[in-house]
C-alpha atoms as a PDB file:
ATOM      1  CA  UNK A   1     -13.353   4.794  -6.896  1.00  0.00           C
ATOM      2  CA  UNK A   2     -12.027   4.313 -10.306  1.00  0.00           C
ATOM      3  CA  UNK A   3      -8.251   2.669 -10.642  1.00  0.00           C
ATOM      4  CA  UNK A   4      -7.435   6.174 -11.962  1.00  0.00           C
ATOM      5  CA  UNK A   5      -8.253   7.334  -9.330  1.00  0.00           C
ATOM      6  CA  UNK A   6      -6.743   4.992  -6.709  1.00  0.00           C
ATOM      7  CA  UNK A   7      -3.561   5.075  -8.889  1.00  0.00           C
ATOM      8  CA  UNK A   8      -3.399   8.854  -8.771  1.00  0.00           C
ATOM      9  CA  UNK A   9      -3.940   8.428  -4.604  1.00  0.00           C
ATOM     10  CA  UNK A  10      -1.406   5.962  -4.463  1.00  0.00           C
ATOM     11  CA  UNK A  11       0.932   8.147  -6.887  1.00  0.00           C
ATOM     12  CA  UNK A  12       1.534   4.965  -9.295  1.00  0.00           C
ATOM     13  CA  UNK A  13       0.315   3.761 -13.217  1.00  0.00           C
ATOM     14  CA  UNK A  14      -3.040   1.846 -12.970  1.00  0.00           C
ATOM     15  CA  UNK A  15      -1.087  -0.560 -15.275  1.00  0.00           C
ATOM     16  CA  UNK A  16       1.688  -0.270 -12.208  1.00  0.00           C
ATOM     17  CA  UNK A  17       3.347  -3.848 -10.994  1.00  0.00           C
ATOM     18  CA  UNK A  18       2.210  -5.031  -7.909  1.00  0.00           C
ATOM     19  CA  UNK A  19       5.410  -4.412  -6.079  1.00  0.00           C
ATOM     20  CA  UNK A  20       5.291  -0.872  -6.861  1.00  0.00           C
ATOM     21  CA  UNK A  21       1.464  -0.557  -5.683  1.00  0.00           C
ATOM     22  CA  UNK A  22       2.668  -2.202  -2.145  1.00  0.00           C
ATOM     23  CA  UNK A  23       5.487  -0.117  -1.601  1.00  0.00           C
ATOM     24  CA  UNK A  24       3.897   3.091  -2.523  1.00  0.00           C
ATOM     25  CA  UNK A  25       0.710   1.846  -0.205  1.00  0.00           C
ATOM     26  CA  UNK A  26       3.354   0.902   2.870  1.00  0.00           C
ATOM     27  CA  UNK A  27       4.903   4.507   2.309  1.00  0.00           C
ATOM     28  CA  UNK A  28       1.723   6.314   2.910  1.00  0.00           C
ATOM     29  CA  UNK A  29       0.161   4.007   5.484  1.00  0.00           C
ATOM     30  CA  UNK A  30       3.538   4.759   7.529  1.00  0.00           C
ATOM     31  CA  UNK A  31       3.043   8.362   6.886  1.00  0.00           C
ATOM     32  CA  UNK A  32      -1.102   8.414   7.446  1.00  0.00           C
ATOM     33  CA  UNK A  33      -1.718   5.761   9.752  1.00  0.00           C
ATOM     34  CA  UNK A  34      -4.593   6.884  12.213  1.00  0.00           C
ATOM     35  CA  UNK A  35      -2.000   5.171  15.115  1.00  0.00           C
ATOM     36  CA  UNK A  36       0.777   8.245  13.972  1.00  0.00           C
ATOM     37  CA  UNK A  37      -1.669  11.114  14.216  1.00  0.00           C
ATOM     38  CA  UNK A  38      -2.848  10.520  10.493  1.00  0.00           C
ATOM     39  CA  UNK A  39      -6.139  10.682   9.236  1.00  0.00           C
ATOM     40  CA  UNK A  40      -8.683   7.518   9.298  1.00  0.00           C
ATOM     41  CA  UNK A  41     -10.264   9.108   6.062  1.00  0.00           C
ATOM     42  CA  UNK A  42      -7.141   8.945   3.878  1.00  0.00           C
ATOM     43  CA  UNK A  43      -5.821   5.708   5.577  1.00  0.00           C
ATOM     44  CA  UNK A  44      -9.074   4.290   4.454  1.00  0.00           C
ATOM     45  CA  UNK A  45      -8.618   5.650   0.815  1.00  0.00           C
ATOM     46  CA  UNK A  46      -4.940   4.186   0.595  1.00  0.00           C
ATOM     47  CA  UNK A  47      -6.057   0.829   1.617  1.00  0.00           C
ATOM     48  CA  UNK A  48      -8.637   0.967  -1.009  1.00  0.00           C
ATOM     49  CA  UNK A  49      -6.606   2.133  -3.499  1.00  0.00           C
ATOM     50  CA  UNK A  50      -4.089  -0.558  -2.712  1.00  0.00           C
ATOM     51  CA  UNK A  51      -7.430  -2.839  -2.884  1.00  0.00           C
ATOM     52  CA  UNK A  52      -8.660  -1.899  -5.892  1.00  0.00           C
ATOM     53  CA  UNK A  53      -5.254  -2.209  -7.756  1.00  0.00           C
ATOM     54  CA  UNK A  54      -4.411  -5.104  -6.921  1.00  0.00           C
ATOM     55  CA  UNK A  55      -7.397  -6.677  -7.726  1.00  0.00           C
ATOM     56  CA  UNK A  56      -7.306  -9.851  -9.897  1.00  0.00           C
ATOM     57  CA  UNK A  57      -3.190  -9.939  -9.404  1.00  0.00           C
ATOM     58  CA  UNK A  58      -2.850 -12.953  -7.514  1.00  0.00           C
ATOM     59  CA  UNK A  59      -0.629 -11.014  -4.919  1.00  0.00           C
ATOM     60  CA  UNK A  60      -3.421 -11.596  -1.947  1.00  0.00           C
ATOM     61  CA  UNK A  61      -2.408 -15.103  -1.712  1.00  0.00           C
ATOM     62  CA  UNK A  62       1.098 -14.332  -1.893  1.00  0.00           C
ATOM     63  CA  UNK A  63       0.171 -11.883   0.966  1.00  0.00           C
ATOM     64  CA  UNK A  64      -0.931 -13.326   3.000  1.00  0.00           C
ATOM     65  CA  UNK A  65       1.150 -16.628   2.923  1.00  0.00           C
ATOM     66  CA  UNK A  66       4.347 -14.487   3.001  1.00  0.00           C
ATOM     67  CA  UNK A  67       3.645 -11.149   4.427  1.00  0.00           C
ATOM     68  CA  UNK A  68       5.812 -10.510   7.401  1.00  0.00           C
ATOM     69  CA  UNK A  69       8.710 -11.881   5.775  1.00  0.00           C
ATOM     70  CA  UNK A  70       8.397  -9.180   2.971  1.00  0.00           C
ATOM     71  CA  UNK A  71       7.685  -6.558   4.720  1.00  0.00           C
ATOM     72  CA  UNK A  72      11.016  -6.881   6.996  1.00  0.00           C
ATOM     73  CA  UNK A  73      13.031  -7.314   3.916  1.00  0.00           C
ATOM     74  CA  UNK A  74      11.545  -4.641   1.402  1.00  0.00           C
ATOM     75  CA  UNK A  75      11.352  -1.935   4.292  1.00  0.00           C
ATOM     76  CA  UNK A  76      13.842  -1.565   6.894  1.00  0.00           C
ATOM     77  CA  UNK A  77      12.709   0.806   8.518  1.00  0.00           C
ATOM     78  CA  UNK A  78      15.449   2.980  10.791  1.00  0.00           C
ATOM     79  CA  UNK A  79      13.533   3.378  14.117  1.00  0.00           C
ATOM     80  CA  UNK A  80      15.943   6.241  15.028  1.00  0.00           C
ATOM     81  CA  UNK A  81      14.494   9.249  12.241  1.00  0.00           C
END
């Protein structure tokens, strides 16, 4: 995969900031995740995408060291859709 390719998958710039890349990645995990009745194929293709842009960032430390905390505030999710 080229990262014209992942950014056309993930439906962002190659050149796109790494915020954008998560967010669009979080938005179609939520909508293809193999646990919601989405497919394994294209989950795997978003997560490489999301991979493959953000490679060389510096946001997989920041990841992983703040993760959960990010995720709660950037996407409050309404669990009654």
């Amino acid at each position: 995969m080229t990262r014209r390719e992942a950014g056309l998958i993930l439906g962002v710039r190659e050149t796109a900031e790494p915020d954008k890349i998560m967010k669009a990645h979080r938005k179609l995990m939520f909508l293809n995740h193999p646990d919601n009745s989405g497919s394994t194929y294209l989950a795997t293709q978003v997560n490489a995408a999301k991979e493959l842009l953000l490679e060389g960032s510096g946001v997989k430390k920041w990841i992983k060291k703040y993760k959960k905390h990010w995720l709660i505030n950037q996407f409050p999710i309404n669990m009654h859709m």
